[in-house]
PDB file of N, CA and C in Angstrom:
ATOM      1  N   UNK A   1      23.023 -20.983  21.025  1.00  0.00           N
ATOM      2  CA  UNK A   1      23.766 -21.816  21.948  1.00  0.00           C
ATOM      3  C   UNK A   1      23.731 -21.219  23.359  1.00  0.00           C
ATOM      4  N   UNK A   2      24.253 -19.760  23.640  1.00  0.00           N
ATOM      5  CA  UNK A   2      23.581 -19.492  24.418  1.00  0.00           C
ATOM      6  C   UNK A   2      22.663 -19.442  25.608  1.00  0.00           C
ATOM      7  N   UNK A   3      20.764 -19.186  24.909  1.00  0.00           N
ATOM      8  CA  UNK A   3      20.249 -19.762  24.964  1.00  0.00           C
ATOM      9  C   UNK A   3      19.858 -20.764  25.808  1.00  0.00           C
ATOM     10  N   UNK A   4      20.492 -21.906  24.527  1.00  0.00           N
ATOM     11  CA  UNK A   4      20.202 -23.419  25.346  1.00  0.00           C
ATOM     12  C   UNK A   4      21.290 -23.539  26.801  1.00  0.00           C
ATOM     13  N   UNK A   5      22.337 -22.834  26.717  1.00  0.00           N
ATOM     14  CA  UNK A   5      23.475 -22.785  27.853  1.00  0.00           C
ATOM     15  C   UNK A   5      22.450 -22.260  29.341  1.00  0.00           C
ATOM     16  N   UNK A   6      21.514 -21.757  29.041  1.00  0.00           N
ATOM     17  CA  UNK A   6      20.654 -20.743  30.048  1.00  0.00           C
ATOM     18  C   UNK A   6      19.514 -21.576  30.065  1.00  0.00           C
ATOM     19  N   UNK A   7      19.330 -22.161  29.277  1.00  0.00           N
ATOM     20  CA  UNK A   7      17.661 -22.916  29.655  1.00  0.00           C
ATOM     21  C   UNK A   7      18.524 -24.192  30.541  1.00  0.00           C
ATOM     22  N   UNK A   8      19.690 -24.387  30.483  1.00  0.00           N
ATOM     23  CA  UNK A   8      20.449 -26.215  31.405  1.00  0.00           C
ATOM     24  C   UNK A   8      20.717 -25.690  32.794  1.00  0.00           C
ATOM     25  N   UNK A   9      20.554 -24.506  32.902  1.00  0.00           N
ATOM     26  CA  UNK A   9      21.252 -24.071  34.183  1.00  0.00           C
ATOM     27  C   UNK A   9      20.064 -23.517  35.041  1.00  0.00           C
ATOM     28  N   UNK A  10      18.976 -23.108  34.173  1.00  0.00           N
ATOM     29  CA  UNK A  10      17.784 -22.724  34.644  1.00  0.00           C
ATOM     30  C   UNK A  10      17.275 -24.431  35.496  1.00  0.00           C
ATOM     31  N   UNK A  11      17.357 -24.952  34.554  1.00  0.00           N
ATOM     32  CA  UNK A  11      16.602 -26.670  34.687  1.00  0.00           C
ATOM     33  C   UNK A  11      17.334 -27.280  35.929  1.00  0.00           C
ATOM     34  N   UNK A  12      18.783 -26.914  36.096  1.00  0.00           N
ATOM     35  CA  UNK A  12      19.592 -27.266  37.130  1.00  0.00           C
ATOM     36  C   UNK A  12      19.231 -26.839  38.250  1.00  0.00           C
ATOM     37  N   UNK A  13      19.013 -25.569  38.183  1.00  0.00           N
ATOM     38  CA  UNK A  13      19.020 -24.607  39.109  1.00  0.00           C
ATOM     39  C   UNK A  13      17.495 -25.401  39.946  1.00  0.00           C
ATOM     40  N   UNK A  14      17.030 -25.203  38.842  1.00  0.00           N
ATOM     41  CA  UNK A  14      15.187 -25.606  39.853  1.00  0.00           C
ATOM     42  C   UNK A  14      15.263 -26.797  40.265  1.00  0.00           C
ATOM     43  N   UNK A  15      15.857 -28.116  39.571  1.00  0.00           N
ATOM     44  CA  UNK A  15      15.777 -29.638  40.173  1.00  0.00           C
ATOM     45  C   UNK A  15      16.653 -29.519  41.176  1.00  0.00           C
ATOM     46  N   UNK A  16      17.584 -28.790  41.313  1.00  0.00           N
ATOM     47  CA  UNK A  16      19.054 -29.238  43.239  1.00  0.00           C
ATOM     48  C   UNK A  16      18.024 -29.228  44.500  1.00  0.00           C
ATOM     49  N   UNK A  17      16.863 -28.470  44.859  1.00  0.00           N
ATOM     50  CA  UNK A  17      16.340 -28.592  45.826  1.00  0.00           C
ATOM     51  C   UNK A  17      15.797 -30.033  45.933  1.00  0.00           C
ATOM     52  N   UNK A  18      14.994 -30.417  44.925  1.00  0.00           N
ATOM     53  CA  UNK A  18      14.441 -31.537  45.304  1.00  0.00           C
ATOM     54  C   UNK A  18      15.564 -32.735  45.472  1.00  0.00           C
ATOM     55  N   UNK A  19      16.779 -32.748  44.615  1.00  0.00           N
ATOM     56  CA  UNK A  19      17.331 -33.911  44.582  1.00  0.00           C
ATOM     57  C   UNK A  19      18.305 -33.617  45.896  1.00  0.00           C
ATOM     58  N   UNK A  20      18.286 -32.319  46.816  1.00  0.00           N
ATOM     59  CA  UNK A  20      19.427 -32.214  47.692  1.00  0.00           C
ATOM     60  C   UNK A  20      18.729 -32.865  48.654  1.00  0.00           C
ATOM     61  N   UNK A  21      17.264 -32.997  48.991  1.00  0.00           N
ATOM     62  CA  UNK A  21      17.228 -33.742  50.585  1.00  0.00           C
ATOM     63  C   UNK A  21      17.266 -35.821  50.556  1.00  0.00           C
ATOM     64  N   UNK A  22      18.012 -36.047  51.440  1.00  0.00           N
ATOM     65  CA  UNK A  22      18.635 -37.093  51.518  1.00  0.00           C
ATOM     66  C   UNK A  22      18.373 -37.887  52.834  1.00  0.00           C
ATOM     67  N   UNK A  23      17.723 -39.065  53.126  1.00  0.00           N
ATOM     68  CA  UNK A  23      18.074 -39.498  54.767  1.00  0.00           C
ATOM     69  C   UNK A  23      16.648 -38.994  55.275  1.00  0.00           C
ATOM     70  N   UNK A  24      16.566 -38.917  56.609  1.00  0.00           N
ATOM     71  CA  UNK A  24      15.905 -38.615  57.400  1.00  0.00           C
ATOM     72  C   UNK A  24      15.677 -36.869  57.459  1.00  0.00           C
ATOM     73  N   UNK A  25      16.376 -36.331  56.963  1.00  0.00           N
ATOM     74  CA  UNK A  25      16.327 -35.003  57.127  1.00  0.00           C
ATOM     75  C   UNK A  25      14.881 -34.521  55.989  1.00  0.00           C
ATOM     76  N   UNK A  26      14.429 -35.144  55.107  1.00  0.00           N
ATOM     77  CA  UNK A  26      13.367 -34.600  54.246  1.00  0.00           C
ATOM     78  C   UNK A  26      11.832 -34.663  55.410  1.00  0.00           C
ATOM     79  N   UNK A  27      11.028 -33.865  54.656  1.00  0.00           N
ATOM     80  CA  UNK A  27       9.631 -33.712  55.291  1.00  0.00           C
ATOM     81  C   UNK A  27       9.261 -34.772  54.544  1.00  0.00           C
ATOM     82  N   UNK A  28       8.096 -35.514  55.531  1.00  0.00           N
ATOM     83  CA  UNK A  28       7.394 -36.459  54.860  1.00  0.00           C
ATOM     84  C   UNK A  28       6.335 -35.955  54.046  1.00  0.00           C
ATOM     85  N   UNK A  29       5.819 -36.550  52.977  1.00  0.00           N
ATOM     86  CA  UNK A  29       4.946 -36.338  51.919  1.00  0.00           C
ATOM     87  C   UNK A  29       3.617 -35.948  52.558  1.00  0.00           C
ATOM     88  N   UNK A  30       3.131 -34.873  52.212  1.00  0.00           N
ATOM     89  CA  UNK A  30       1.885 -34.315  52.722  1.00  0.00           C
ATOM     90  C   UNK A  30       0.700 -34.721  51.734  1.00  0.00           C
ATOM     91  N   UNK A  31      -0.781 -35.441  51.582  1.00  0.00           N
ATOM     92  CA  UNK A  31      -1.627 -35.639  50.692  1.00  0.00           C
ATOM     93  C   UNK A  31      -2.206 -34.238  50.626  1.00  0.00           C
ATOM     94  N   UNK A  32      -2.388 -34.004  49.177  1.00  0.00           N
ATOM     95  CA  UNK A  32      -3.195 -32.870  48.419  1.00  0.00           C
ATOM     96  C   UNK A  32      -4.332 -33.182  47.619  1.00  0.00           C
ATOM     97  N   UNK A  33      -5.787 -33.067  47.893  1.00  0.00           N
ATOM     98  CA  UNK A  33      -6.945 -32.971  46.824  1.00  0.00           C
ATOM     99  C   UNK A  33      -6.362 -32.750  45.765  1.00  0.00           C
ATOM    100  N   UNK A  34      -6.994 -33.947  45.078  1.00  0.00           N
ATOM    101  CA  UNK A  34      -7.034 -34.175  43.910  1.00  0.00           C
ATOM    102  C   UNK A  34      -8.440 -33.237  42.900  1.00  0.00           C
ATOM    103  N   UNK A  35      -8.143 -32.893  41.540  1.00  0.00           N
ATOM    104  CA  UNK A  35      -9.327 -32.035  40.955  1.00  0.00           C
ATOM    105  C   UNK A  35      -9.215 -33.152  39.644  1.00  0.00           C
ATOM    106  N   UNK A  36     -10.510 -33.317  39.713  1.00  0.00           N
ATOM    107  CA  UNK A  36     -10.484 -33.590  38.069  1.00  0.00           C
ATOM    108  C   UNK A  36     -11.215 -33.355  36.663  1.00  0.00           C
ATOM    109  N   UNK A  37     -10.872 -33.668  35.752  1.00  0.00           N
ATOM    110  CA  UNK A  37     -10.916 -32.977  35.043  1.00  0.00           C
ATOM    111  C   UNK A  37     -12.283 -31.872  34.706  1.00  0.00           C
ATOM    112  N   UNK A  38     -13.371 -32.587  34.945  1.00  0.00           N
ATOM    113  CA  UNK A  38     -15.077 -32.160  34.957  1.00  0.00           C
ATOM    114  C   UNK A  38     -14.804 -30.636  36.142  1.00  0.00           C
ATOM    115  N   UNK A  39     -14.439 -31.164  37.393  1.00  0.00           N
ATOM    116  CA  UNK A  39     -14.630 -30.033  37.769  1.00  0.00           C
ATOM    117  C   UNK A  39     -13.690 -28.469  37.510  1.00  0.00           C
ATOM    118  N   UNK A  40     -12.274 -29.115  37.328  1.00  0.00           N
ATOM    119  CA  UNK A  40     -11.460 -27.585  36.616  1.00  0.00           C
ATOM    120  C   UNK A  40     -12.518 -27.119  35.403  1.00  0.00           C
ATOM    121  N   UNK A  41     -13.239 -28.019  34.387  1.00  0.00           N
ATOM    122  CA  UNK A  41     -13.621 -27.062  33.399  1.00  0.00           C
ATOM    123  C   UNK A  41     -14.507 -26.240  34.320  1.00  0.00           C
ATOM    124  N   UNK A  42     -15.784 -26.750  34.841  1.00  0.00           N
ATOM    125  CA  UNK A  42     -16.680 -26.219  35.848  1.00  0.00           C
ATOM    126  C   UNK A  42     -16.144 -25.044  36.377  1.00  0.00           C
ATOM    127  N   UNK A  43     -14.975 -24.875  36.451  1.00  0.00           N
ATOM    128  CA  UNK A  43     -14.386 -23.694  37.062  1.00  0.00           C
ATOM    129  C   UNK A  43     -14.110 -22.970  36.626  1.00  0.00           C
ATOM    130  N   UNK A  44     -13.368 -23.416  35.137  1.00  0.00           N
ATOM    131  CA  UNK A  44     -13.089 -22.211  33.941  1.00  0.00           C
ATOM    132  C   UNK A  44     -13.873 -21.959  33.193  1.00  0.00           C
ATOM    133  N   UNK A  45     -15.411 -22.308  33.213  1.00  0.00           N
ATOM    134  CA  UNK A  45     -16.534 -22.033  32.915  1.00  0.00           C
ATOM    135  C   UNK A  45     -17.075 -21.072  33.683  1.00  0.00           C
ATOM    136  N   UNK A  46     -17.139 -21.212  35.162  1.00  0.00           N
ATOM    137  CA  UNK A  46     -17.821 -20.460  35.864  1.00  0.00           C
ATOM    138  C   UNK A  46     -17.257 -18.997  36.104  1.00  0.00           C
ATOM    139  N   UNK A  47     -15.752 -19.287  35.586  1.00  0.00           N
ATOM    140  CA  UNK A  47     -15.134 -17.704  35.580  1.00  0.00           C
ATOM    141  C   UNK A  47     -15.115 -17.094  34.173  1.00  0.00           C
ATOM    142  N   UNK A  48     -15.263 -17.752  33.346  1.00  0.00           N
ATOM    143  CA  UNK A  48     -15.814 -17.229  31.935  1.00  0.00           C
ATOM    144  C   UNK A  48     -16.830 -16.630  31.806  1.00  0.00           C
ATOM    145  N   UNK A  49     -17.635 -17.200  32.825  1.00  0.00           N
ATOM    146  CA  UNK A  49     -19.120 -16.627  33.157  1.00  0.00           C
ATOM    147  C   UNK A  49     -18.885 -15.338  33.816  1.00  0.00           C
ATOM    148  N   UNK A  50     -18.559 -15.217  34.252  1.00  0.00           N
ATOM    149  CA  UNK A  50     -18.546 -13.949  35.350  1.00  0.00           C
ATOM    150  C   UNK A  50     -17.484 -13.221  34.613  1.00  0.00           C
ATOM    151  N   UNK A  51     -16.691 -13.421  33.983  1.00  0.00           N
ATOM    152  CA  UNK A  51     -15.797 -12.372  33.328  1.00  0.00           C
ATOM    153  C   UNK A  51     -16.796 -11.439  31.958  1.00  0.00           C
ATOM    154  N   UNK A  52     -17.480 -12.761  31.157  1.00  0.00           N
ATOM    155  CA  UNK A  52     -18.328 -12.075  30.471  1.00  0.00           C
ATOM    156  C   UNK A  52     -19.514 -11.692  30.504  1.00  0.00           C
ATOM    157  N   UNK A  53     -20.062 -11.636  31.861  1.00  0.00           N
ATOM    158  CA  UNK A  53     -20.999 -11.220  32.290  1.00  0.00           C
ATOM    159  C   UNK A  53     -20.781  -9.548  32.376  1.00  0.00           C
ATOM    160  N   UNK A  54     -19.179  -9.324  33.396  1.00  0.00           N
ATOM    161  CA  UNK A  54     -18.857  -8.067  33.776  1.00  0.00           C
ATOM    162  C   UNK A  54     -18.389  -6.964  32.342  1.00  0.00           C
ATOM    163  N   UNK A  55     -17.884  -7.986  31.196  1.00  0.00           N
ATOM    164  CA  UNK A  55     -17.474  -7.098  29.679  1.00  0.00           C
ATOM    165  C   UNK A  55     -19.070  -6.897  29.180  1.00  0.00           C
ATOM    166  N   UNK A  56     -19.476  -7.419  29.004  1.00  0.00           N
ATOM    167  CA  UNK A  56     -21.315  -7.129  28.651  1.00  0.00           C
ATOM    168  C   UNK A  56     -22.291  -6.326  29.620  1.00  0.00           C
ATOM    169  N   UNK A  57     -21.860  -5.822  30.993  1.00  0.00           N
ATOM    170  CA  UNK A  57     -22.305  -4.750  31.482  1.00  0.00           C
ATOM    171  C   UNK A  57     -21.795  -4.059  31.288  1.00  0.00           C
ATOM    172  N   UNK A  58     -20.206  -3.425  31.320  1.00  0.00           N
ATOM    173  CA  UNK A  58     -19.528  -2.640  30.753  1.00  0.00           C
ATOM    174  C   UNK A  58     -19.876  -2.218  28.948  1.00  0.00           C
ATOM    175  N   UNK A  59     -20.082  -2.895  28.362  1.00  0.00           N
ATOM    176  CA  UNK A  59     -20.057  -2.514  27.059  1.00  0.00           C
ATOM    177  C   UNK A  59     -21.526  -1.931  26.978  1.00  0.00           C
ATOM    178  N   UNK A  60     -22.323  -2.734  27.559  1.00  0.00           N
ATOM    179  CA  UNK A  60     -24.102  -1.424  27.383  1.00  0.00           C
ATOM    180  C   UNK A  60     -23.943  -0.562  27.840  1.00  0.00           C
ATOM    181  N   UNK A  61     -23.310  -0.244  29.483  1.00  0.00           N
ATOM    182  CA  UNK A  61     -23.250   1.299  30.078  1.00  0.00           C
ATOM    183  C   UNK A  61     -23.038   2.245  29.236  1.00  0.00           C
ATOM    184  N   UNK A  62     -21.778   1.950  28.438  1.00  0.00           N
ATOM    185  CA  UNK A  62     -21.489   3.042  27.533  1.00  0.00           C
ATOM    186  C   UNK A  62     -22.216   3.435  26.491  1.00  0.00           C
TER     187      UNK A  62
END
């Protein structure tokens, strides 16, 4: 119980910013690039690559 008493207050805690701006006082919405899905893998491919590129030079040196 606990716990769940700490995960409602956590959840509280993080949503008051967004729900406190009101009126004219908020920043207007800024556009952000969009990724999709083809290229994130492309990316977590290409660092898979290079991560196991660098464990497979490491492991022959020795």
């Amino acid at each position: 119980m606990k716990k769940l008493a700490l995960a409602a207050i956590a959840a509280i805690a993080a949503a008051t910013p967004a729900l406190a701006c009101t009126g004219l006082q908020c920043p207007q919405p800024t556009a952000v690039p969009e990724i999709s899905a083809m290229h994130g893998v492309a990316a977590l491919a290409a660092l898979a690559a290079v991560v196991l590129l660098v464990w497979e030079r490491r492991r022959r040196a020795v």
